[in-house]
Protein backbone atom coordinates (compact mmCIF):
# COMPACT_ATOMS: atom_id res chain seq x y z
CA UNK A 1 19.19 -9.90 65.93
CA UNK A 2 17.16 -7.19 64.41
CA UNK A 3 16.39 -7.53 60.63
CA UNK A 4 15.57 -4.44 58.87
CA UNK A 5 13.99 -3.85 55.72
CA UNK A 6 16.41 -4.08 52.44
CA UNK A 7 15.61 -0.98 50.65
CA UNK A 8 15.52 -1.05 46.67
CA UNK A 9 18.37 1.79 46.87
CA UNK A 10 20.64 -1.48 48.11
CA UNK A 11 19.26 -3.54 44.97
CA UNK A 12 20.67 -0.38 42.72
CA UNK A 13 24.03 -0.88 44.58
CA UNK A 14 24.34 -4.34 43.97
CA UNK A 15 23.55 -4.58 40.15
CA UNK A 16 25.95 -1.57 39.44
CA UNK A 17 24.76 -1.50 36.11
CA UNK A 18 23.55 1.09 34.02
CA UNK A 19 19.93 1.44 33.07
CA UNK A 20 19.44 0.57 29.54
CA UNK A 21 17.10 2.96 28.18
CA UNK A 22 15.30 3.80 24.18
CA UNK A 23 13.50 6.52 22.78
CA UNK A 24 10.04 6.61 21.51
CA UNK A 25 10.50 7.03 18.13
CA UNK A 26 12.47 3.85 17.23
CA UNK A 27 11.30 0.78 15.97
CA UNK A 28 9.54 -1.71 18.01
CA UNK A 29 12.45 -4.59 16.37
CA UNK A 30 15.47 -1.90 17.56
CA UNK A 31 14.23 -2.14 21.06
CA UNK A 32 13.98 -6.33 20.89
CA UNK A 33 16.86 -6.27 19.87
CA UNK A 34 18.75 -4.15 22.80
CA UNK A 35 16.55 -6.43 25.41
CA UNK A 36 18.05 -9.43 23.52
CA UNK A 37 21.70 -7.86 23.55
CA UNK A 38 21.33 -7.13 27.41
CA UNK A 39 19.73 -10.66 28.22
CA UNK A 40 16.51 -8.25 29.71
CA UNK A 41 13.00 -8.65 29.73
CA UNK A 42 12.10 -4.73 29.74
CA UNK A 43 13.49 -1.90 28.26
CA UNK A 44 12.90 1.92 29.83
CA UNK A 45 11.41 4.33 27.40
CA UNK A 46 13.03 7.79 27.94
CA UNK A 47 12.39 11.33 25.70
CA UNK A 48 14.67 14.01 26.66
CA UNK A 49 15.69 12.42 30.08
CA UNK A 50 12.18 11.99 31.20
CA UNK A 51 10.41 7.97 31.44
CA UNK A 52 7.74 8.07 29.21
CA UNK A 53 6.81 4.12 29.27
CA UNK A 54 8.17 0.77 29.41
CA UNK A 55 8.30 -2.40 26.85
CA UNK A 56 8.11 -5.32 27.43
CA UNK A 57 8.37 -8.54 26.07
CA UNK A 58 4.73 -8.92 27.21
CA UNK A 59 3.66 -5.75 24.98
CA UNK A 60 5.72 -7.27 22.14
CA UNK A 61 3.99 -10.26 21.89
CA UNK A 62 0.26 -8.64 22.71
CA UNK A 63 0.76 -6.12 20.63
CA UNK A 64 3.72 -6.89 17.51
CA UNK A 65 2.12 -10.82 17.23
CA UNK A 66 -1.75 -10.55 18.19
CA UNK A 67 -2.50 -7.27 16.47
CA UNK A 68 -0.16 -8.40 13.29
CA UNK A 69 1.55 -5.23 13.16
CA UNK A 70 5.12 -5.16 11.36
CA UNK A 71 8.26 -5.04 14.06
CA UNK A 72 10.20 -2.81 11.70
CA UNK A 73 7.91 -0.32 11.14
CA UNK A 74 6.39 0.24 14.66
CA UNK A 75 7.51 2.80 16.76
CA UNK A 76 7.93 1.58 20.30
CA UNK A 77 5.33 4.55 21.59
CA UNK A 78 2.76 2.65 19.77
CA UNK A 79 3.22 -0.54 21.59
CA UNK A 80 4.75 0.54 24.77
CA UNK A 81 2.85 0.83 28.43
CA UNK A 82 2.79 4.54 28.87
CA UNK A 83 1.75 4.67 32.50
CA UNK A 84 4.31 3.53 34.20
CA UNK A 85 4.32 2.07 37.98
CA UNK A 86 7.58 3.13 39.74
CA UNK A 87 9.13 3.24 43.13
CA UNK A 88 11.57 5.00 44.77
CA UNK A 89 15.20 4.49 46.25
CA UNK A 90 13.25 4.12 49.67
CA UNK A 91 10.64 1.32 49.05
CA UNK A 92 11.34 -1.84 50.38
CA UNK A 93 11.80 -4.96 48.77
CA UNK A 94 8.61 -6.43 50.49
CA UNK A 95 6.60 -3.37 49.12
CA UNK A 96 8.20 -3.63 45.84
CA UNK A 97 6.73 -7.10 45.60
CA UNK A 98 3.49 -6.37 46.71
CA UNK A 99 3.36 -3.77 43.94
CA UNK A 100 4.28 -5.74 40.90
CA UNK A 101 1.39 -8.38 42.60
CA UNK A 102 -1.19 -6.06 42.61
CA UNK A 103 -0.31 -4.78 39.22
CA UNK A 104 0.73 -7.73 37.64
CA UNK A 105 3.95 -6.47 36.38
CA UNK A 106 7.67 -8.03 36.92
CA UNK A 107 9.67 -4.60 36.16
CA UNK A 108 9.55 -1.57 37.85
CA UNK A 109 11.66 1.64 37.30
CA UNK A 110 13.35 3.52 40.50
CA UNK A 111 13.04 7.55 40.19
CA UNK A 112 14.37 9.35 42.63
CA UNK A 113 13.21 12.91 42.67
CA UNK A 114 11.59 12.10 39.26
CA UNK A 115 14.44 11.52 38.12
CA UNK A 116 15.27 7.86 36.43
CA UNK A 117 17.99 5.83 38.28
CA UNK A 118 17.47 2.39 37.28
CA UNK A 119 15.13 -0.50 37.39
CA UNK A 120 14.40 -3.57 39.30
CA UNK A 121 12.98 -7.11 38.24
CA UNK A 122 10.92 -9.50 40.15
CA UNK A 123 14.13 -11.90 40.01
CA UNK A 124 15.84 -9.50 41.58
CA UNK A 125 14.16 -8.75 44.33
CA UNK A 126 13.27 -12.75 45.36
CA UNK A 127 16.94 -12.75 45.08
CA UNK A 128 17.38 -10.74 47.73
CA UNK A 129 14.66 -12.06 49.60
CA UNK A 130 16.05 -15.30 49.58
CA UNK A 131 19.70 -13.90 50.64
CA UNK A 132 18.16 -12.17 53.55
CA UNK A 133 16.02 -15.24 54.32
CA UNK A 134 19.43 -17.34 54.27
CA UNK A 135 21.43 -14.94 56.24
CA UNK A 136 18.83 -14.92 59.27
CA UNK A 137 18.36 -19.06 59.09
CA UNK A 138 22.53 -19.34 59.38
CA UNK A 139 21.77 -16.19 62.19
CA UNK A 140 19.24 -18.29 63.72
CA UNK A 141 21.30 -21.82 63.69
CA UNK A 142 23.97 -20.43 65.14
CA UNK A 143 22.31 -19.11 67.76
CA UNK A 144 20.34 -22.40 68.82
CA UNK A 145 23.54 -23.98 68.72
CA UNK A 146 25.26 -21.35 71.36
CA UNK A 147 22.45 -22.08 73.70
CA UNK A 148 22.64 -25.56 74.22
């Protein structure tokens, strides 16, 4: 048996949902609020179709709590993490890992032609991780079991 490497484009297919995105311009409490609706930990920043950051609950609490700044009357461009690490339909999961590791983040959005298709958590890539991992142990059972 030959495993190959799950792809984040297979990730997109099995979530099915659709990215939740905000602008710039609202308030820092608006965009809490949508992660809270959506049971999320990040929320996509998007101007005119094009990702211009990321919030998180990290930046809320670094930046709304520590700095005492007012949720209702910050604008989510002031708090948000305006370069933003992505990959593509085409990384792996492994790699996908490896790069919220090294960068110490647990979102990342997928562009595809810099264009924003959705975005993947570190849950949900050891999710799949674990699925493969379980799918080539009942592989691998099986097989012992045949030879003998």
């Amino acid at each position: 048996m030959e495993m190959k490497e799950t792809r984040i484009s297979e990730i997109l297919q099995e979530k099915g949902e659709k990215t939740i995105t905000v602008t710039p311009d609202i308030a820092v409490s608006k965009a809490v609020k949508v992660m809270a609706e959506n049971k999320i930990g990040a929320v996509l920043v998007v101007d005119k179709e094009r990702l211009t950051g990321i919030l998180t609950e990290g930046d809320c609490t670094l930046k709304i709590i520590l700095q005492d700044l007012k949720a209702k009357e910050t604008s989510v461009k002031d708090v948000m993490t305006p370069k933003v690490v992505f990959v593509t339909p085409d990384t792996s999961v492994e790699e996908g890992l490896a790069i919220m590791t090294e960068r110490k983040c647990r979102h990342l959005p997928v562009l595809d032609n810099k264009k924003l298709i959705g975005i993947v958590s570190m849950g949900d890539l050891v999710r799949r991780i674990i699925k493969d991992q379980k799918v080539a142990i009942n592989y691998l059972t099986e097989y012992i079991a045949l030879s003998y």
